[in-house]
Each structure stands twice: as structure tokens, then as C-alpha cells.
C-alpha atoms as a PDB file:
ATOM      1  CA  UNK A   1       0.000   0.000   0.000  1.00  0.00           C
ATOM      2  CA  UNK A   2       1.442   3.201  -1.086  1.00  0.00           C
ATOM      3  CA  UNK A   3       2.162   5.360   2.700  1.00  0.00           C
ATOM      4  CA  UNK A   4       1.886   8.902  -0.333  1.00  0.00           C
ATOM      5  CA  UNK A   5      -0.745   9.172  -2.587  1.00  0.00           C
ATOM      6  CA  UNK A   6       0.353  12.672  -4.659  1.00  0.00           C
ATOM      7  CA  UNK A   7      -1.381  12.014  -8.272  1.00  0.00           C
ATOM      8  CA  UNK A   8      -4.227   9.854 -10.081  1.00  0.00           C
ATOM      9  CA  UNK A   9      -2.572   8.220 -13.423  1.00  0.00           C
ATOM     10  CA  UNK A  10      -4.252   5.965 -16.187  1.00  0.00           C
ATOM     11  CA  UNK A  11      -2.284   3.132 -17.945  1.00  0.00           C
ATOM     12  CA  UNK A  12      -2.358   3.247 -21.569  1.00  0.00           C
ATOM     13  CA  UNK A  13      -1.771   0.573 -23.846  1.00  0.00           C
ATOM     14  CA  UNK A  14      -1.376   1.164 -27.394  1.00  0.00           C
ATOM     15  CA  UNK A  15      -1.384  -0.696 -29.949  1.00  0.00           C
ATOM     16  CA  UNK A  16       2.059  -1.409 -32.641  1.00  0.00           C
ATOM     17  CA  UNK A  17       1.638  -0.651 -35.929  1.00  0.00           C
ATOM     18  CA  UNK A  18       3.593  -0.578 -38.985  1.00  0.00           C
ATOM     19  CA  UNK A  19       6.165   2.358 -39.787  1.00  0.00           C
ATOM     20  CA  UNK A  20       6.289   3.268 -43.925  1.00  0.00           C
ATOM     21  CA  UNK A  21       8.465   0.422 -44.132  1.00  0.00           C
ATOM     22  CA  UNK A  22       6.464  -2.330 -42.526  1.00  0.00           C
ATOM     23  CA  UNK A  23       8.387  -2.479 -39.232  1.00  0.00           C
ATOM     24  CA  UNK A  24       6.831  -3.002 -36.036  1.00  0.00           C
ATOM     25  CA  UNK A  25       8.670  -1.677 -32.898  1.00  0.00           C
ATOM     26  CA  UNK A  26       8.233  -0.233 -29.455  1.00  0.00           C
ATOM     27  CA  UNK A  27       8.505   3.054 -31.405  1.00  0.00           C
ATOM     28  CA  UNK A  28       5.567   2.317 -33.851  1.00  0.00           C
ATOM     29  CA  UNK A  29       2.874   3.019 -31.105  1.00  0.00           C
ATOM     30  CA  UNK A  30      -0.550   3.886 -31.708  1.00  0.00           C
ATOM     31  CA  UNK A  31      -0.969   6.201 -29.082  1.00  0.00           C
ATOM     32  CA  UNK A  32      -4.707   7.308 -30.545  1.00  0.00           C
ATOM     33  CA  UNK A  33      -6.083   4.196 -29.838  1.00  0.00           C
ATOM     34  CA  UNK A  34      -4.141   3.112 -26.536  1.00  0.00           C
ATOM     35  CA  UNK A  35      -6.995   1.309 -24.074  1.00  0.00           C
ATOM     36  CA  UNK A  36      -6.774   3.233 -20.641  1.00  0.00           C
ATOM     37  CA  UNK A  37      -7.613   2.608 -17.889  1.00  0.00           C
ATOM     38  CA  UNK A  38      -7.738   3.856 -13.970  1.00  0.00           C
ATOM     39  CA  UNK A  39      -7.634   6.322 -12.549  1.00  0.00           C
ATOM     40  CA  UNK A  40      -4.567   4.540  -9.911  1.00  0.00           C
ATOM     41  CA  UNK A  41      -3.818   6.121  -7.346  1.00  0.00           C
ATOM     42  CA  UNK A  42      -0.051   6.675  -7.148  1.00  0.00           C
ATOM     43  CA  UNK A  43       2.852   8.591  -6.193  1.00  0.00           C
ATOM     44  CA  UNK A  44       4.838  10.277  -8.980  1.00  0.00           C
ATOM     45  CA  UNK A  45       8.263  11.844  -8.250  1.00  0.00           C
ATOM     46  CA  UNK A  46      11.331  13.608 -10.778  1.00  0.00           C
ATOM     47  CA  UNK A  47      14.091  10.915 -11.263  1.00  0.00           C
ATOM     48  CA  UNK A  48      16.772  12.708  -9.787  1.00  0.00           C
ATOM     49  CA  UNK A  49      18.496   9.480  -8.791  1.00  0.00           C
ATOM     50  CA  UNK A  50      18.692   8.775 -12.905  1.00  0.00           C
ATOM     51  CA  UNK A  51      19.764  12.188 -13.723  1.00  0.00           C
ATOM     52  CA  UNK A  52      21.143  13.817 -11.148  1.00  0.00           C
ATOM     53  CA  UNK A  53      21.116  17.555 -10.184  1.00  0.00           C
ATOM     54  CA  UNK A  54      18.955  18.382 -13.361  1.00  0.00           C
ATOM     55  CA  UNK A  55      16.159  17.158 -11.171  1.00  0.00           C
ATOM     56  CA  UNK A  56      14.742  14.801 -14.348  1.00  0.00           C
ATOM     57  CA  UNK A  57      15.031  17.310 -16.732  1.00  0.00           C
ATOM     58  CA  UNK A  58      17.534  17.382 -20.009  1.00  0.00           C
ATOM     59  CA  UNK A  59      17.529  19.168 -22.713  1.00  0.00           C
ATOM     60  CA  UNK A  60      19.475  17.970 -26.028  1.00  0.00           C
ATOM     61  CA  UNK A  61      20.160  18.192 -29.780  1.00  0.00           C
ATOM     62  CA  UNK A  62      18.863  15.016 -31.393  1.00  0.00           C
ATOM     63  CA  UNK A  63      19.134  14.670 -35.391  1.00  0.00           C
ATOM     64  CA  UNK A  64      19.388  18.506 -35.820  1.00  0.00           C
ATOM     65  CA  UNK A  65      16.557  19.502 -32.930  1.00  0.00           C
ATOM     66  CA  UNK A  66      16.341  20.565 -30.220  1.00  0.00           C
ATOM     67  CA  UNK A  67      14.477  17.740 -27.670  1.00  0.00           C
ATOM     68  CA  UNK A  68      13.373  18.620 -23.805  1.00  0.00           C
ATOM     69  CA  UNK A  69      12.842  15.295 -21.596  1.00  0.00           C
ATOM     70  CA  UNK A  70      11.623  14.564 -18.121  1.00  0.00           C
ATOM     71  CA  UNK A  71      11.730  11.181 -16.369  1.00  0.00           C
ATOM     72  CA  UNK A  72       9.438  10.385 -13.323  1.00  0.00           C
ATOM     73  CA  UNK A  73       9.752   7.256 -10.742  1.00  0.00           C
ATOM     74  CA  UNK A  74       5.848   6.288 -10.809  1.00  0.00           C
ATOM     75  CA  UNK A  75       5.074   4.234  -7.432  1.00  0.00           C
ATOM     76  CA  UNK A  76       1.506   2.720  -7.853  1.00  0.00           C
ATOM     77  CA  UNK A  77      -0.571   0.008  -5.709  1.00  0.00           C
ATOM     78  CA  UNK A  78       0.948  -3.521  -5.638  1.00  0.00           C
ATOM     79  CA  UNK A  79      -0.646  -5.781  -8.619  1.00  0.00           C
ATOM     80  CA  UNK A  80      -1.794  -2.598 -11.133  1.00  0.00           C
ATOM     81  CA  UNK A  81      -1.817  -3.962 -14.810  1.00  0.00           C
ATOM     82  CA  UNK A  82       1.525  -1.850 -16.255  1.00  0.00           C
ATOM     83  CA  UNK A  83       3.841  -3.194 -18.722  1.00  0.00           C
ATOM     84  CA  UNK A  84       6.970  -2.621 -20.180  1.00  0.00           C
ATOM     85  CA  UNK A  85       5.132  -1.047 -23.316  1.00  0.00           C
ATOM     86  CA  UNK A  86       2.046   0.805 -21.856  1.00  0.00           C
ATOM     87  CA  UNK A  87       2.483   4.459 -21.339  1.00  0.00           C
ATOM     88  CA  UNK A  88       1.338   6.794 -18.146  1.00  0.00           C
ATOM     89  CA  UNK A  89      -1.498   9.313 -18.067  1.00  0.00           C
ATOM     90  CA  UNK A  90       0.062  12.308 -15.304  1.00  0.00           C
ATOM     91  CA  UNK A  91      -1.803  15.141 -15.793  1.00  0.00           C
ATOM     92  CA  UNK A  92      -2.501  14.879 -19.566  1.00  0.00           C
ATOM     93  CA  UNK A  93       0.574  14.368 -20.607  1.00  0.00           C
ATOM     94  CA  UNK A  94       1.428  11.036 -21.869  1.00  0.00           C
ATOM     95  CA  UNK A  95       4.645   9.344 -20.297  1.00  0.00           C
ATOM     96  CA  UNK A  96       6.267   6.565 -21.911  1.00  0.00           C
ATOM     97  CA  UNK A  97       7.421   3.548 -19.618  1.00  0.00           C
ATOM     98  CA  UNK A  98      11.127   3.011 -19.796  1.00  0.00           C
ATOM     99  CA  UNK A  99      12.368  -0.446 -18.665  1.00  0.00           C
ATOM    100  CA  UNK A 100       9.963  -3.010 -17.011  1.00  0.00           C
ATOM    101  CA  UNK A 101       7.963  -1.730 -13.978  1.00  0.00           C
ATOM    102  CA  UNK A 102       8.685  -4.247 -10.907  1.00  0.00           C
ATOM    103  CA  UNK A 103       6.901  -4.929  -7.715  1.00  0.00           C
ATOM    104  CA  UNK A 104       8.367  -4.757  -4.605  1.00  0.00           C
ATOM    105  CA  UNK A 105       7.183  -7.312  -1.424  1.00  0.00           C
ATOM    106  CA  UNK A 106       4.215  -5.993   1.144  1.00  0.00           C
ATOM    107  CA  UNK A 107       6.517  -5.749   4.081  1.00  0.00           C
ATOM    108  CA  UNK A 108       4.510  -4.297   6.828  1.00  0.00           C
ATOM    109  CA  UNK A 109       2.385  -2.863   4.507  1.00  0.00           C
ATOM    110  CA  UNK A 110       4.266  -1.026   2.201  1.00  0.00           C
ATOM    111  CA  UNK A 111       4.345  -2.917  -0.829  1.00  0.00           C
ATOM    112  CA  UNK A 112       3.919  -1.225  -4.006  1.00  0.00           C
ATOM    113  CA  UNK A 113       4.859  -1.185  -7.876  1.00  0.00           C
ATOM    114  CA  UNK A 114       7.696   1.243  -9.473  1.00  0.00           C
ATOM    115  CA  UNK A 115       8.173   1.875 -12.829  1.00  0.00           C
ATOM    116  CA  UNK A 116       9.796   4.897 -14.792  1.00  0.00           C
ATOM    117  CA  UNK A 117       8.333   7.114 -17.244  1.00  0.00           C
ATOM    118  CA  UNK A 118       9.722   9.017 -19.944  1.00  0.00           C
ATOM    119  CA  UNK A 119       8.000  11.855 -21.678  1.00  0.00           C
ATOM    120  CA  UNK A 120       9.783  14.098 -24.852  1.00  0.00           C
ATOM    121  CA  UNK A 121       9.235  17.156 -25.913  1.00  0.00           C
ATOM    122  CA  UNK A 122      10.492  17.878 -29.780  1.00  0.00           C
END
């Protein structure tokens, strides 16, 4: 059970689809027609531990733009349906789930799920 509840997130799980050249990848999401569902209560925090001082924040040149990108540690209630490839509702803003979300033993009652989410800007 999480102790802090500070947000209310959906999970979203879209479907892949083909890029112009017929691959299918974790890239190739089809965020338009993602089933959600929640609300989960949960507790969403930067991922300073990732990134350090930038409190989850970077900001970068990728193939000739500029990109801005935040990372959140997402704590939710022990046994929510997340996977590797769903995405996070916070706020309106889709986050992307990087690396899979684990869950962590009910020991005196704090038990709870942890996953990290991505979101880019650019």
C-alpha cells in the first residue's frame, strides 16, 4: 500500500503498428487508440536518482533539434496492470514507460509497484 498518494494516473496501452516500411517496434505506437484505464492512485516523483542535479530534466540536440525530456519514478498500488510497453497518463501528458515496472514485497504494509516514465518534448 502506497504510505503517499500525490497524483491519479491511467495506464495506456497502445497498440504497434507498422512504420512506412512495414516495421513493427516499441517506437511504432498507436498512441490514438491506446486502451486506458484507472484512474490509480499513485505517487509520482522527478528521477533525480537517474539524472542527477537536473532534477529529471535534459535538454538535447537530437538529429538537428532541439528535444526537452523529463523522467518520473511512478510508485503505484501492488498488482496494477503496467507493462513494459504501456504508457502513463500524469496530468494529460502522456509518459512513456522506460524499462519493465517491478513490484516490490508488502513488508509491513508497504508494498507497491515502481516503474519509470519518460516523456519528450520535440
Amino acid at each position: 500500500m502506497l504510505p503517499i498518494i500525490t497524483d491519479e494516473v491511467y495506464v495506456l496501452r497502445p497498440p504497434i503498428v507498422e512504420d512506412a516500411h512495414g516495421n513493427r517496434s516499441r517506437s511504432t505506437k498507436d498512441w490514438a487508440n491506446a486502451v486506458r484505464t484507472g484512474p490509480f492512485d499513485a505517487c509520482v516523483q522527478p528521477d533525480s536518482a537517474t539524472l542527477g542535479a537536473s532534477l529529471a530534466t535534459k535538454e538535447e540536440r537530437r538529429g538537428g533539434r532541439e528535444q526537452l525530456s523529463k523522467s518520473a519514478q511512478v510508485f503505484l498500488q501492488p498488482g496494477t496492470d503496467v507493462l513494459a510497453t504501456d504508457g502513463l497518463e500524469i496530468n494529460g501528458r502522456i509518459w512513456q514507460i522506460n524499462g519493465e515496472p517491478f513490484e516490490l514485497p508488502d513488508v509491513g504494509g508497504l508494498g507497491h509497484m515502481i516503474c519509470k516514465g519518460d516523456w519528450i518534448e520535440g
